[in-house]
C-alpha atoms as a PDB file:
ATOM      1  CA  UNK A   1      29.279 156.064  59.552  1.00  0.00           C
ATOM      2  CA  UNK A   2      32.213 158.315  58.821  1.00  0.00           C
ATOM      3  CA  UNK A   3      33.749 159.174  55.179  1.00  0.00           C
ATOM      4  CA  UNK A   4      36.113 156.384  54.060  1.00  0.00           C
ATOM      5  CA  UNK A   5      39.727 157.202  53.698  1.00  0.00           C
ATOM      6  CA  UNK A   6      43.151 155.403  53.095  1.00  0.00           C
ATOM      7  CA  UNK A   7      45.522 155.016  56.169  1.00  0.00           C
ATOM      8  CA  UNK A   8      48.091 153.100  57.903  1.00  0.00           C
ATOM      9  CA  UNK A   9      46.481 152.112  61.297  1.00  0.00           C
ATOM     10  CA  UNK A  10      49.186 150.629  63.748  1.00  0.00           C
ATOM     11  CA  UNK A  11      47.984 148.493  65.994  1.00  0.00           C
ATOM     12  CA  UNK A  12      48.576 147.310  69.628  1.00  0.00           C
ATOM     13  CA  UNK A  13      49.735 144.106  68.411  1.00  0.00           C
ATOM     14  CA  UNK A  14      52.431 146.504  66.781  1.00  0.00           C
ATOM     15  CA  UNK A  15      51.294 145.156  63.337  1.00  0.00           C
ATOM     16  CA  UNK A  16      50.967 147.940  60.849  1.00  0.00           C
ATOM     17  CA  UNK A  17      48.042 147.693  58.565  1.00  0.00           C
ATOM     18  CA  UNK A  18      47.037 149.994  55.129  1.00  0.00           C
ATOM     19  CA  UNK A  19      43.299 149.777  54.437  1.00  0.00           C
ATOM     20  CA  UNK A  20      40.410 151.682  53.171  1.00  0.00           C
ATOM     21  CA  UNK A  21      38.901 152.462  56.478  1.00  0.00           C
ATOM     22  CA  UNK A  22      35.915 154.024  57.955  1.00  0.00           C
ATOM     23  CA  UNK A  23      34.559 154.460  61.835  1.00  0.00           C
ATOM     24  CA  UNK A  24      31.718 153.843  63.221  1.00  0.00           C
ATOM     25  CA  UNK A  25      31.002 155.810  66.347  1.00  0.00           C
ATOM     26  CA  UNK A  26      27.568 155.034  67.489  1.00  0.00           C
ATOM     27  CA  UNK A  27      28.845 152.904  70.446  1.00  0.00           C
ATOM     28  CA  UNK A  28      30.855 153.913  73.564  1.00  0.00           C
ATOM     29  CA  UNK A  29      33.936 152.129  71.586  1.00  0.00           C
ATOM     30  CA  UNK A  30      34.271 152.772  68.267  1.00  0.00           C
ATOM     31  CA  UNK A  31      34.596 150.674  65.716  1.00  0.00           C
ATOM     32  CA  UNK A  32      37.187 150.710  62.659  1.00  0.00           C
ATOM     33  CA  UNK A  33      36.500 148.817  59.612  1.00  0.00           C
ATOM     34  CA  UNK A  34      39.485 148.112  57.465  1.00  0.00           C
ATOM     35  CA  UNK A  35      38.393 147.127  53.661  1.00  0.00           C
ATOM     36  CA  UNK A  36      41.251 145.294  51.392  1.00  0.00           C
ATOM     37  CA  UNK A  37      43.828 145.583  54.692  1.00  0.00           C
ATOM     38  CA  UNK A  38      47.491 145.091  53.443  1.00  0.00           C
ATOM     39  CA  UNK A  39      51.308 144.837  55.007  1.00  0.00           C
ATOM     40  CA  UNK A  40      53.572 147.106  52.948  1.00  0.00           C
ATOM     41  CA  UNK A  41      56.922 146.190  53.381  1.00  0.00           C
ATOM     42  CA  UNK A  42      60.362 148.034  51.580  1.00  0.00           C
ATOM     43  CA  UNK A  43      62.627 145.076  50.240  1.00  0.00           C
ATOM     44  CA  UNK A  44      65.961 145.826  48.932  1.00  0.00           C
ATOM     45  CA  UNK A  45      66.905 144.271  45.565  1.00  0.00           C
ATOM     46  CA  UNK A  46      70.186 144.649  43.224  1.00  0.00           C
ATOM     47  CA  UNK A  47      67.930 146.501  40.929  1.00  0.00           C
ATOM     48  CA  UNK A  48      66.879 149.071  44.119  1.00  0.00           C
ATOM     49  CA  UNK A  49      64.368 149.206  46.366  1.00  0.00           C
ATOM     50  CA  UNK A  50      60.888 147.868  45.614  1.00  0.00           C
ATOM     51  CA  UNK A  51      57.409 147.980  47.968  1.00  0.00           C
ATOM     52  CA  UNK A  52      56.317 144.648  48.677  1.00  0.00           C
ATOM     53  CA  UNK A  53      52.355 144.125  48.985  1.00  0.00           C
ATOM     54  CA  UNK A  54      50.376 141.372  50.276  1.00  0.00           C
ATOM     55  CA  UNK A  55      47.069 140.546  52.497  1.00  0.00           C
ATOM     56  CA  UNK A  56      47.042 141.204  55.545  1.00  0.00           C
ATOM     57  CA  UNK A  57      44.968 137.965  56.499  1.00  0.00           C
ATOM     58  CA  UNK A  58      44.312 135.239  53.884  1.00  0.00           C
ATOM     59  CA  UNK A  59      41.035 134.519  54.999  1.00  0.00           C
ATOM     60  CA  UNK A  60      38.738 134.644  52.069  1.00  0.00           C
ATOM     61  CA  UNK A  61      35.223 136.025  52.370  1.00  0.00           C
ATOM     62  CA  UNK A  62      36.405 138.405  55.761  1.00  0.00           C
ATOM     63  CA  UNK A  63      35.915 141.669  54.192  1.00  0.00           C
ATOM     64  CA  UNK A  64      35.935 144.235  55.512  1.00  0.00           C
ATOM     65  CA  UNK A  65      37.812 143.666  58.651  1.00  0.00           C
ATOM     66  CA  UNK A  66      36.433 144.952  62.507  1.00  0.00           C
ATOM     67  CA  UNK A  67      38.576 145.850  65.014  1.00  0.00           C
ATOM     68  CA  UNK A  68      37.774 148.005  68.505  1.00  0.00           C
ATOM     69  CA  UNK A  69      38.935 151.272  68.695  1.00  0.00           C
ATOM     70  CA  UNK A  70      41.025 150.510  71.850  1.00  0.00           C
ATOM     71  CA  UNK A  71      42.979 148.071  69.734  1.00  0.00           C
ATOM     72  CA  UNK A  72      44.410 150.808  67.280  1.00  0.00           C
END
């Protein structure tokens, strides 16, 4: 297993994801695991612009997330 790092991964749903991710690459396709996975969205307020967080998936007890690399 690879070093863990923060990053956006966009996906080929066309979903963009920020997570604490690391790769596995001990298989012909990769695997990504996303830890804490969240949307990030900008909202406009009167007050100015604010960064919205949530979860990604409210599924409890799915962490860390797996996805193929050929889905990123």
């Amino acid at each position: 297993m690879e070093d863990e790092f923060y990053a956006s991964t966009k996906l080929t749903s066309g979903e963009e994801v920020f997570a604490l991710v690391s790769v596995e690459q001990n298989t012909d396709n990769p695997i990504v695991m996303l830890q804490n996975p969240v949307n990030m969205k900008m909202v406009n307020t009167s007050d100015g612009s604010i960064v919205k967080v949530q979860p990604w998936m409210e599924i409890p007890g799915e962490d860390p997330v797996i996805i193929k690399w050929d889905k990123i």
